[in-house]
C-alpha atoms as a PDB file:
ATOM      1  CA  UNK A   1     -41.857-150.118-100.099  1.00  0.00           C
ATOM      2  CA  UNK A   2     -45.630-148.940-100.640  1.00  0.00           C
ATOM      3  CA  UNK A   3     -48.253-149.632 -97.668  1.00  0.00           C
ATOM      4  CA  UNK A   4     -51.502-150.999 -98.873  1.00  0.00           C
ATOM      5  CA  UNK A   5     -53.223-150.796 -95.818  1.00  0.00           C
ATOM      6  CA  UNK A   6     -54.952-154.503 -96.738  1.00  0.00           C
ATOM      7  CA  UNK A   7     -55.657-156.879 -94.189  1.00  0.00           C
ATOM      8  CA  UNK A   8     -57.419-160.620 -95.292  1.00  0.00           C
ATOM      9  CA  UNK A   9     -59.803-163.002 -93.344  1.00  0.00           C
ATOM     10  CA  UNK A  10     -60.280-166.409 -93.946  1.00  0.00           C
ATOM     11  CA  UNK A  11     -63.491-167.314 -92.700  1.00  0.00           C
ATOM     12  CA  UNK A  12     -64.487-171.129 -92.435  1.00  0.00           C
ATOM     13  CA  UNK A  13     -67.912-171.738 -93.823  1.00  0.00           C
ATOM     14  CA  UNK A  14     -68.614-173.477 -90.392  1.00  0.00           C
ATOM     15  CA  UNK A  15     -67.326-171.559 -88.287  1.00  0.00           C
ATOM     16  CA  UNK A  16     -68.389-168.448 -89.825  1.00  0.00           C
ATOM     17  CA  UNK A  17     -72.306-169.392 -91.008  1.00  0.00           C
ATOM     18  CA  UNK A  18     -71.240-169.327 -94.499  1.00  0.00           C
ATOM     19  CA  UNK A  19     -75.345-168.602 -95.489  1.00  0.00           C
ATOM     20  CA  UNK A  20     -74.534-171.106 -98.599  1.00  0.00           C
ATOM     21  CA  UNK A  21     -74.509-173.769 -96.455  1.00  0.00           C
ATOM     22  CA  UNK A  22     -76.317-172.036 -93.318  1.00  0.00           C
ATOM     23  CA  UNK A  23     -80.000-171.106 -93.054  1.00  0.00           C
ATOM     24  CA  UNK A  24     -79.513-171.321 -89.361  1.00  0.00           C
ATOM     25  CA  UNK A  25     -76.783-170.491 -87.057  1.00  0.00           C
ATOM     26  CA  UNK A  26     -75.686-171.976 -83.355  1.00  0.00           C
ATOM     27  CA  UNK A  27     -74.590-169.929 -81.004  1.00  0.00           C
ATOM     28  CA  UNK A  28     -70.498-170.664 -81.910  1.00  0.00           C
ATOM     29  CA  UNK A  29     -71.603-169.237 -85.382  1.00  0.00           C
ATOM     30  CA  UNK A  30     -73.378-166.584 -83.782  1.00  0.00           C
ATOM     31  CA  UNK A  31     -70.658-165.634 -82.054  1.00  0.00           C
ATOM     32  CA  UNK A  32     -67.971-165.211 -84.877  1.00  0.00           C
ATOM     33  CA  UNK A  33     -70.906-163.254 -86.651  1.00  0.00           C
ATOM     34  CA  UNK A  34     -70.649-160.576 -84.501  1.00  0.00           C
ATOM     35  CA  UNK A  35     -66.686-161.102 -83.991  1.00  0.00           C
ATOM     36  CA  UNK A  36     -66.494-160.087 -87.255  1.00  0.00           C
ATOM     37  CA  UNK A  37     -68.532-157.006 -87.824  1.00  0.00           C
ATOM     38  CA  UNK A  38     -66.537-155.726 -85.071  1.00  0.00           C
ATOM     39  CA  UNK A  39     -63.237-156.238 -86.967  1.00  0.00           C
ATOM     40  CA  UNK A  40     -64.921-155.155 -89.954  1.00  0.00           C
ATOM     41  CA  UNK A  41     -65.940-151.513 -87.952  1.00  0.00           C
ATOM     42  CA  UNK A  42     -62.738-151.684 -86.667  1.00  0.00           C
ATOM     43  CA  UNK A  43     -60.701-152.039 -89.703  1.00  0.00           C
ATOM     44  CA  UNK A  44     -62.686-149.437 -91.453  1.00  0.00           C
ATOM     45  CA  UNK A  45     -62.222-146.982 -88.575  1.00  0.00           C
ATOM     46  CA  UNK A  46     -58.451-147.813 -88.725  1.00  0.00           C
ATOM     47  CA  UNK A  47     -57.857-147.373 -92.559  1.00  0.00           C
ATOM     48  CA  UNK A  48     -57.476-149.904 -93.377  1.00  0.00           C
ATOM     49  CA  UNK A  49     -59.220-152.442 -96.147  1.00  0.00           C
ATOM     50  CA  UNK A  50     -60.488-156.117 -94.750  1.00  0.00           C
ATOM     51  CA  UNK A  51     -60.978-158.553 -97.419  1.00  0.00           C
ATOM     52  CA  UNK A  52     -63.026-161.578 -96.453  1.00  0.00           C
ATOM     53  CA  UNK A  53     -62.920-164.558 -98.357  1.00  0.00           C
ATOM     54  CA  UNK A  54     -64.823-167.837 -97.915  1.00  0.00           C
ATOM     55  CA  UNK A  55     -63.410-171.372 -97.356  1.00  0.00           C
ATOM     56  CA  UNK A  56     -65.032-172.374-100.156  1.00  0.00           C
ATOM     57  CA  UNK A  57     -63.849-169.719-102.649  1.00  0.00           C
ATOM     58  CA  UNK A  58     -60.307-170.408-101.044  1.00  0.00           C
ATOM     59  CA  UNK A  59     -60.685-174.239-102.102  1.00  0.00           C
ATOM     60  CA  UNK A  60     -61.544-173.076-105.854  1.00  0.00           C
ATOM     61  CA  UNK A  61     -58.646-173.656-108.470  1.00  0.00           C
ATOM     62  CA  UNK A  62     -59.250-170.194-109.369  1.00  0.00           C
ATOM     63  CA  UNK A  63     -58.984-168.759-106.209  1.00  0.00           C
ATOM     64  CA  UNK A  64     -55.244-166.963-106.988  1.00  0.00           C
ATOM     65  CA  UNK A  65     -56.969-164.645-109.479  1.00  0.00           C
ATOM     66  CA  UNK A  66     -59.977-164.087-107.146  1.00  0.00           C
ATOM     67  CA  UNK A  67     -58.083-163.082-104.580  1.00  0.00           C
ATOM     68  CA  UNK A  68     -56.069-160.591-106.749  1.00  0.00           C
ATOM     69  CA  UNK A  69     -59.189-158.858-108.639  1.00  0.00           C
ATOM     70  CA  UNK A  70     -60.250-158.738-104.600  1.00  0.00           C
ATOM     71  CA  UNK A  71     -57.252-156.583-103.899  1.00  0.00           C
ATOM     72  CA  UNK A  72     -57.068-154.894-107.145  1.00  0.00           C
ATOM     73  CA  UNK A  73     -60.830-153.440-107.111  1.00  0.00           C
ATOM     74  CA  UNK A  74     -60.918-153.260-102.995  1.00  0.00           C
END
């Protein structure tokens, strides 16, 4: 079985900042900013490929292809 070395985050747009919605961000926000250019550092360092995807291009009908021309192109 191949290894892709792939891992995916779902990251909530308010959670996460999403700066479509965003302009400014509370300190929760803040918070999973920085969370998450540690994993992405981390991943990196590890070999491995994180692919981040927002809640809102998760709602989108579309998002099945999305997600695959994500991992395709990575």
């Amino acid at each position: 079985m191949p290894s892709y070395n792939i891992l995916v985050e779902a990251d909530g747009d308010y959670w996460h900042g999403n700066p479509d919605y965003f302009t400014t961000l509370n300190e929760i926000q803040i918070i999973n900013k920085k969370n998450d250019i540690f994993k992405d550092e981390l991943a990196k360092q590890e070999g491995y490929l994180l692919l981040r995807f927002w809640e809102n291009q998760i709602k989108k009908i579309n998002f099945e292809i999305e997600f695959l021309e994500a991992i395709k192109h990575g």
